[in-house]
PDB file of N, CA and C in Angstrom:
ATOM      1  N   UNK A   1       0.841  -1.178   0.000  1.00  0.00           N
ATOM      2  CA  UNK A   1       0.000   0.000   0.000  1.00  0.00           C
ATOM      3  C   UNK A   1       0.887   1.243   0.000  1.00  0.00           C
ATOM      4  N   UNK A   2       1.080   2.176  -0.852  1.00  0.00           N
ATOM      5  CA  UNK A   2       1.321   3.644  -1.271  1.00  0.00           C
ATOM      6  C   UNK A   2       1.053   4.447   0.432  1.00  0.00           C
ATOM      7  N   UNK A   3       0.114   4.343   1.036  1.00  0.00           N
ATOM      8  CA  UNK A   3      -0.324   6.099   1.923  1.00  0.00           C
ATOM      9  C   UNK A   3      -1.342   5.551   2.605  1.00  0.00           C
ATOM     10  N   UNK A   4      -1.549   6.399   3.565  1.00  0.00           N
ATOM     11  CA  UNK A   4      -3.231   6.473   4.179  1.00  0.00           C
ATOM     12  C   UNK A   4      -3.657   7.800   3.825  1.00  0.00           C
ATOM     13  N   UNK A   5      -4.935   7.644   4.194  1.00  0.00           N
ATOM     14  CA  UNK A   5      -5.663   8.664   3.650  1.00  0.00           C
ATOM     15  C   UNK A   5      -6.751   9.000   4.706  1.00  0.00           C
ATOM     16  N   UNK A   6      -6.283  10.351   4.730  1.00  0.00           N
ATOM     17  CA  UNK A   6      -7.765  10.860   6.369  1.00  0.00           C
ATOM     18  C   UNK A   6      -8.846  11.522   5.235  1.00  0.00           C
ATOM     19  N   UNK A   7      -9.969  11.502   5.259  1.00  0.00           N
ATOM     20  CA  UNK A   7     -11.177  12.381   4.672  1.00  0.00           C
ATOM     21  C   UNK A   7     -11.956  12.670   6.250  1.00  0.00           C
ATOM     22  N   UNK A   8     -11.961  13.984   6.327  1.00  0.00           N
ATOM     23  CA  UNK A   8     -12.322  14.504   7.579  1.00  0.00           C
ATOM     24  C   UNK A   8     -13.808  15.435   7.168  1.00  0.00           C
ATOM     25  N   UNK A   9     -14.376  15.569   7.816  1.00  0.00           N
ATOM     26  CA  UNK A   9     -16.140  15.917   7.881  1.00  0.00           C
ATOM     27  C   UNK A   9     -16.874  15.768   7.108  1.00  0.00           C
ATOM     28  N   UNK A  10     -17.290  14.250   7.271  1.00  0.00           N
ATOM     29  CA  UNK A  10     -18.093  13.604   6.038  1.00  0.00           C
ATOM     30  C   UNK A  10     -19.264  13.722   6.741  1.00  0.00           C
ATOM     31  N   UNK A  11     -20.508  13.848   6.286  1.00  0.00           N
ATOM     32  CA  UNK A  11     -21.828  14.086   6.780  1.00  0.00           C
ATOM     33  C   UNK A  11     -22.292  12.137   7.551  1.00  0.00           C
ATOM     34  N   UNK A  12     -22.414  12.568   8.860  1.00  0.00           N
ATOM     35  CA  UNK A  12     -23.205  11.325   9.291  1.00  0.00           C
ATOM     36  C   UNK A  12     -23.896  10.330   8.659  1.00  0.00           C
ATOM     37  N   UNK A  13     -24.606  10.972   7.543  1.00  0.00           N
ATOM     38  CA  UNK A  13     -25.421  10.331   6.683  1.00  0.00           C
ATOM     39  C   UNK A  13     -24.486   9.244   5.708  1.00  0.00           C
ATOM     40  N   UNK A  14     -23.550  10.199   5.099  1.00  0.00           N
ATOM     41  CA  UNK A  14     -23.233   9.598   4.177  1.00  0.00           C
ATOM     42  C   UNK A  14     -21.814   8.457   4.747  1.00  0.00           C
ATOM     43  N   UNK A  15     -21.361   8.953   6.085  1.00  0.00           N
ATOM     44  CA  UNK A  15     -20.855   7.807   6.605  1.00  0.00           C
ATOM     45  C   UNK A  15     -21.639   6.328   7.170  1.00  0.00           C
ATOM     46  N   UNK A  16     -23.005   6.629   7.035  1.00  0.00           N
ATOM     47  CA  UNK A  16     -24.229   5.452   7.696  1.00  0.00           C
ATOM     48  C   UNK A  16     -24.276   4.890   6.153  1.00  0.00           C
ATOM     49  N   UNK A  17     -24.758   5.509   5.127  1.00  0.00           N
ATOM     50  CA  UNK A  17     -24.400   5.100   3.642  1.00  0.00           C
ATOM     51  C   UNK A  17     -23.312   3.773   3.180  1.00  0.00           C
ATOM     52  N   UNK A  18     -21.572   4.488   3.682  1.00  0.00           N
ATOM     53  CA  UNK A  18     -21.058   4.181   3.230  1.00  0.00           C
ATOM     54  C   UNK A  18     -20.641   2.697   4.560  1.00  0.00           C
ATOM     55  N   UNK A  19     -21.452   2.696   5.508  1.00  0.00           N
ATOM     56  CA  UNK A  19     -21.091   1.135   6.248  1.00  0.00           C
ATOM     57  C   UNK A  19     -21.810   0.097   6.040  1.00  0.00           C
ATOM     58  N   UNK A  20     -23.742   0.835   5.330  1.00  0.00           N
ATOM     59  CA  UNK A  20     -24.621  -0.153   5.081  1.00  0.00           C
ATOM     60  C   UNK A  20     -24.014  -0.570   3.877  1.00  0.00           C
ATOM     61  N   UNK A  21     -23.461   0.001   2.484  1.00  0.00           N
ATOM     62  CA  UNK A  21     -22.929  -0.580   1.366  1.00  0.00           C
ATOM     63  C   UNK A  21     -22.156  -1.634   1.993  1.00  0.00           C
ATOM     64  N   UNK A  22     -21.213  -1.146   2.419  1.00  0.00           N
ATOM     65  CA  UNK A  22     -20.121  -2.389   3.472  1.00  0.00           C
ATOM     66  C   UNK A  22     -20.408  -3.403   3.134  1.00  0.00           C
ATOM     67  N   UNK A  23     -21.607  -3.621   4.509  1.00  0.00           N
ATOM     68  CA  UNK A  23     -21.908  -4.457   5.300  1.00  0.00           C
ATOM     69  C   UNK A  23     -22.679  -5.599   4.007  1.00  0.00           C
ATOM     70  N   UNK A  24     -23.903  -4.902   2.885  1.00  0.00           N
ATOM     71  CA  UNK A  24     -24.430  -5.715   1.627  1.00  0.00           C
ATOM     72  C   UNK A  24     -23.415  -5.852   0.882  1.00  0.00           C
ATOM     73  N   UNK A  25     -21.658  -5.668   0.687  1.00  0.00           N
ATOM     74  CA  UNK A  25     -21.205  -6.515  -0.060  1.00  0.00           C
ATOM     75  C   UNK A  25     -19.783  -7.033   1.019  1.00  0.00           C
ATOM     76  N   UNK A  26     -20.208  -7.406   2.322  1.00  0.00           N
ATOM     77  CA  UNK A  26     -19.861  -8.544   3.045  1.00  0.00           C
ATOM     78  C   UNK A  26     -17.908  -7.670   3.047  1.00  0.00           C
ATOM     79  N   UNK A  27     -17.830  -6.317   3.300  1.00  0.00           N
ATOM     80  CA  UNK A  27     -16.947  -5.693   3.481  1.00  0.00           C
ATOM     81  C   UNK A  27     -16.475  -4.836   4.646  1.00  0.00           C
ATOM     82  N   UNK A  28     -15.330  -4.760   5.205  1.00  0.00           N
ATOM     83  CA  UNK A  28     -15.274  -3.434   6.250  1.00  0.00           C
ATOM     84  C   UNK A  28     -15.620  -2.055   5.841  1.00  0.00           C
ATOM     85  N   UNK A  29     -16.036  -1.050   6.448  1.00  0.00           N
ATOM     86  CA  UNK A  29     -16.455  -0.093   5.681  1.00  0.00           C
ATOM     87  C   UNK A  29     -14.906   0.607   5.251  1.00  0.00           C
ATOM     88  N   UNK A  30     -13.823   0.442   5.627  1.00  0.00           N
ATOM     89  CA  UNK A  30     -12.264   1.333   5.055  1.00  0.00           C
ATOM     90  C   UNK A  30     -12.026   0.294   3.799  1.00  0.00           C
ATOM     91  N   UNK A  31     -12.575  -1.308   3.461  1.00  0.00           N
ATOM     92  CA  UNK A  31     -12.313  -1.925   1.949  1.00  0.00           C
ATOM     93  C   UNK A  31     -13.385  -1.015   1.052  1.00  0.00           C
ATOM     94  N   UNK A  32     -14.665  -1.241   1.945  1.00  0.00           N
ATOM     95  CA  UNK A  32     -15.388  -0.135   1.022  1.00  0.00           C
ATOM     96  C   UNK A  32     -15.575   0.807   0.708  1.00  0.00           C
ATOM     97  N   UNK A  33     -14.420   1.732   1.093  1.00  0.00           N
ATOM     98  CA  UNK A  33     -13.915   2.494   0.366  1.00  0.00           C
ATOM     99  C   UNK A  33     -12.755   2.970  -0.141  1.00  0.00           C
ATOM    100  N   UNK A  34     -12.244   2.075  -0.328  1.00  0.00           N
ATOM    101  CA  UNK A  34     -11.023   1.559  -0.928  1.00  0.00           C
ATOM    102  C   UNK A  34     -11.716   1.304  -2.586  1.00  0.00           C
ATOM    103  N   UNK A  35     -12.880   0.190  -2.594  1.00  0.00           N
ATOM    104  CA  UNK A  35     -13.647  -0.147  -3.676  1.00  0.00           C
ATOM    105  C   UNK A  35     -14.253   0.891  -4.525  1.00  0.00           C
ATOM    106  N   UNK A  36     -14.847   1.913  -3.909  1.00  0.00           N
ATOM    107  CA  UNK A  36     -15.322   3.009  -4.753  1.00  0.00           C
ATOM    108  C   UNK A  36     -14.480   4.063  -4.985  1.00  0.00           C
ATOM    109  N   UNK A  37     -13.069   4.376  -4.211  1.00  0.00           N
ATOM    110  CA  UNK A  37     -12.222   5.416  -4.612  1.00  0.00           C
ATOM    111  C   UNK A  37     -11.610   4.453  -6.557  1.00  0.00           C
ATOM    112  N   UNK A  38     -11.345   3.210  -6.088  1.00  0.00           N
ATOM    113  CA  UNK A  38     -11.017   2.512  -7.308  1.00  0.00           C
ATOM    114  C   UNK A  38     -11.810   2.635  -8.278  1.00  0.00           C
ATOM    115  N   UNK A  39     -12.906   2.161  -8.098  1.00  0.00           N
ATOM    116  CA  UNK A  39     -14.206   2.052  -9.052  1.00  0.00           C
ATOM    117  C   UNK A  39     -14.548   3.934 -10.100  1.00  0.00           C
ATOM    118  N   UNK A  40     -14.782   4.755  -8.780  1.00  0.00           N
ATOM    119  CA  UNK A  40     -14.446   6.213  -9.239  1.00  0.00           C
ATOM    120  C   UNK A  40     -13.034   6.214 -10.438  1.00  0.00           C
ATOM    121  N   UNK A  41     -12.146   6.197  -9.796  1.00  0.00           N
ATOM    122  CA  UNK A  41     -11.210   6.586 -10.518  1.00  0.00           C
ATOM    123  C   UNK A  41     -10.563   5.859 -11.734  1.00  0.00           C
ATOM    124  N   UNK A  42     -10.797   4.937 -11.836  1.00  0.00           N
ATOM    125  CA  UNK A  42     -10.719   3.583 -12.510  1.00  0.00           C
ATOM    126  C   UNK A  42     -10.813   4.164 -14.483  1.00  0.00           C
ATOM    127  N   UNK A  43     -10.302   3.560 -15.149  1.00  0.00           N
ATOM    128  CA  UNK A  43     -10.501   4.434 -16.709  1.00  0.00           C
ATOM    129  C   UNK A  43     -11.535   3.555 -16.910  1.00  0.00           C
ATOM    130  N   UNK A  44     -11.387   2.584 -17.115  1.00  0.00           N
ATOM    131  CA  UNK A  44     -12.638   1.284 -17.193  1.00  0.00           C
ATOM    132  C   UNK A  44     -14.370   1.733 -16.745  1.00  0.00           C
ATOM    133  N   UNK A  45     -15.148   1.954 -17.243  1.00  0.00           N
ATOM    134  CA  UNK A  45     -16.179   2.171 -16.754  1.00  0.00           C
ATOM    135  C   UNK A  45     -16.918   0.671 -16.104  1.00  0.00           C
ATOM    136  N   UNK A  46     -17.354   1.140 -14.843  1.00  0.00           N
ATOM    137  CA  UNK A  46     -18.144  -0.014 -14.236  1.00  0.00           C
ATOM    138  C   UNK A  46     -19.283  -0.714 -14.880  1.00  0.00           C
ATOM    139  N   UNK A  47     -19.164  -2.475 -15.200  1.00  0.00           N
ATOM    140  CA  UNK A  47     -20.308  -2.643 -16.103  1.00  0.00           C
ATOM    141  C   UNK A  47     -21.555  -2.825 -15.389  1.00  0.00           C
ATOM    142  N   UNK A  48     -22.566  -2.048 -15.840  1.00  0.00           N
ATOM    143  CA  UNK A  48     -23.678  -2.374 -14.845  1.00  0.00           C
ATOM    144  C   UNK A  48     -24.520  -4.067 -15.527  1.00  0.00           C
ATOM    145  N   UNK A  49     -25.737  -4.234 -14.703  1.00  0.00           N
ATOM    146  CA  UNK A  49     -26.271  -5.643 -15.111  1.00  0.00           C
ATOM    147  C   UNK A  49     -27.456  -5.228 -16.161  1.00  0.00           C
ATOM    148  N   UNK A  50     -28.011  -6.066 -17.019  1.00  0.00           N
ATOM    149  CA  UNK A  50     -28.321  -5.855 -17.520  1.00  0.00           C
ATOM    150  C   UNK A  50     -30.086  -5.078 -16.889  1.00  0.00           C
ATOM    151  N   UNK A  51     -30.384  -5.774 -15.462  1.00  0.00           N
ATOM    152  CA  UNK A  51     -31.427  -4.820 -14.748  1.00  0.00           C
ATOM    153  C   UNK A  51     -31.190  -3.353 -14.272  1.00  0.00           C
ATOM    154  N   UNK A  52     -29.707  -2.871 -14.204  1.00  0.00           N
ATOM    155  CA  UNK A  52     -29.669  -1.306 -14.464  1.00  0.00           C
ATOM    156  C   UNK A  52     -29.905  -0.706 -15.642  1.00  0.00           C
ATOM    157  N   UNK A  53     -29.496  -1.407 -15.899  1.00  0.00           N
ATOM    158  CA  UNK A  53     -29.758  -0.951 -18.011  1.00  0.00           C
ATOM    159  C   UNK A  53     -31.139  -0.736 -18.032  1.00  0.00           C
ATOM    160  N   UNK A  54     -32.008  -1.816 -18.017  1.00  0.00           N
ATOM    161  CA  UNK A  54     -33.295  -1.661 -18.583  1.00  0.00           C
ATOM    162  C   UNK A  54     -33.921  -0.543 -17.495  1.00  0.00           C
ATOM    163  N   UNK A  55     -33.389  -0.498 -15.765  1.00  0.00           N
ATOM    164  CA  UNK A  55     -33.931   0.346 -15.356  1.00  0.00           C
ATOM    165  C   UNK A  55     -33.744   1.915 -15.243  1.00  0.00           C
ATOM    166  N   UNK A  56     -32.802   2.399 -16.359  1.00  0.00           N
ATOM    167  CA  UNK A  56     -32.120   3.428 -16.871  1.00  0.00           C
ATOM    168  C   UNK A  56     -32.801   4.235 -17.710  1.00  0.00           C
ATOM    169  N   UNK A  57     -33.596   3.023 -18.570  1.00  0.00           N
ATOM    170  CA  UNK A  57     -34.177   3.566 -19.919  1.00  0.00           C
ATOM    171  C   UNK A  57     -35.618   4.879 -19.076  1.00  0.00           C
ATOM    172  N   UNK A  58     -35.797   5.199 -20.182  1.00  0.00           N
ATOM    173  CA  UNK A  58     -36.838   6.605 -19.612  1.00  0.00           C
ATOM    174  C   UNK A  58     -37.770   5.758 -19.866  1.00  0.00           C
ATOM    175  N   UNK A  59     -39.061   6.186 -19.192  1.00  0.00           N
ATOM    176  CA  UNK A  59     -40.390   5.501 -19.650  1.00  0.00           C
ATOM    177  C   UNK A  59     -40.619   6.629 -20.914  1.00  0.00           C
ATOM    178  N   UNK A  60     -41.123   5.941 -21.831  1.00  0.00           N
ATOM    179  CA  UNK A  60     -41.130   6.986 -22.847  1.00  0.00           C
ATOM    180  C   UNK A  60     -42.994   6.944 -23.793  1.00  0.00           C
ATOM    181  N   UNK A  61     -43.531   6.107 -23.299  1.00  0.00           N
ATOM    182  CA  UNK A  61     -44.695   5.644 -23.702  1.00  0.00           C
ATOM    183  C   UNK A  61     -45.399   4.351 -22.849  1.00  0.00           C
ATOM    184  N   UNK A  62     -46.883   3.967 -23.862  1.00  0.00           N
ATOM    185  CA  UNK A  62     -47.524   2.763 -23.295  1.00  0.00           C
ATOM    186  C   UNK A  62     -46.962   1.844 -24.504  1.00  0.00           C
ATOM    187  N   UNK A  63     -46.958   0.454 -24.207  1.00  0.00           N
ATOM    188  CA  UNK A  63     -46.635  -0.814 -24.513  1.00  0.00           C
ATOM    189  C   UNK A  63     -47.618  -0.543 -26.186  1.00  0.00           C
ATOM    190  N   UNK A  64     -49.007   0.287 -26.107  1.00  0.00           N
ATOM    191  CA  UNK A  64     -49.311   0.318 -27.484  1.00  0.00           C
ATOM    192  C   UNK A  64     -49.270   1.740 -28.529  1.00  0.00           C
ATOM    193  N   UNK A  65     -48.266   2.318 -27.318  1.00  0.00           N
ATOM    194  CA  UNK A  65     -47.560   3.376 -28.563  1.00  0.00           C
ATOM    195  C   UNK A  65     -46.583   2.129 -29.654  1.00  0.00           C
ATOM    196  N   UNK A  66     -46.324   0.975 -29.345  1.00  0.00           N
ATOM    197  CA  UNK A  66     -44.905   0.595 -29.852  1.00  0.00           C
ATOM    198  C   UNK A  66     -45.782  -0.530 -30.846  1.00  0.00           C
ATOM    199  N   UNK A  67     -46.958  -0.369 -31.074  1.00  0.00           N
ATOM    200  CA  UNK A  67     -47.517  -1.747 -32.025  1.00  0.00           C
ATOM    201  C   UNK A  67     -47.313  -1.256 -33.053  1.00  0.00           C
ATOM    202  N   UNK A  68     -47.063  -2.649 -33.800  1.00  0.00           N
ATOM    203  CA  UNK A  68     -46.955  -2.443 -35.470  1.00  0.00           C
ATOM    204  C   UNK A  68     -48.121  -2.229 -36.078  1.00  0.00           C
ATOM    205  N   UNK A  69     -47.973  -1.290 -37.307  1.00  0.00           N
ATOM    206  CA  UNK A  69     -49.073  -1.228 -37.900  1.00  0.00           C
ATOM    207  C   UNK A  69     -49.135  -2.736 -39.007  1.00  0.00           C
ATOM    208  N   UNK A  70     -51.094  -2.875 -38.813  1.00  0.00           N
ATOM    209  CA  UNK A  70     -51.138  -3.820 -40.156  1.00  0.00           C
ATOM    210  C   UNK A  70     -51.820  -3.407 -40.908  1.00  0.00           C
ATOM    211  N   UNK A  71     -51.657  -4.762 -42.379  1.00  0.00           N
ATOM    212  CA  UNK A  71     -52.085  -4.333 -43.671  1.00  0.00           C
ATOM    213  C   UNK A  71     -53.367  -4.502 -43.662  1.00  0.00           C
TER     214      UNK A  71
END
């Protein structure tokens, strides 16, 4: 490891944030953020699953704006 690193007056909140992430991917909260300073800085963009994707898209209509026309 290179350094430590102090980040000093982080809002309560977002330190309760960053222990529940932790804790749902079975981490200490100083790996988890170790994981998102990486992930942030990283050139690689993070791949999301394909249920962020679809839940990304805008709602943009109803199911019969999208019917085909027939002959």
């Amino acid at each position: 490891m290179a350094t430590n690193l102090i980040v000093r007056n982080v809002d309560a909140e977002v330190v309760q944030l960053l222990k529940q992430r932790a804790a749902t991917n079975g981490r200490s909260a100083e790996a988890e953020h170790r994981q998102i300073l990486k992930e942030a800085l990283s050139c690689q963009p993070r791949k999301r699953s394909l249920n962020e994707v679809l839940l990304s898209m805008p709602q943009v209509g109803e199911d019969a704006d999208f019917e085909g026309l027939r002959d």
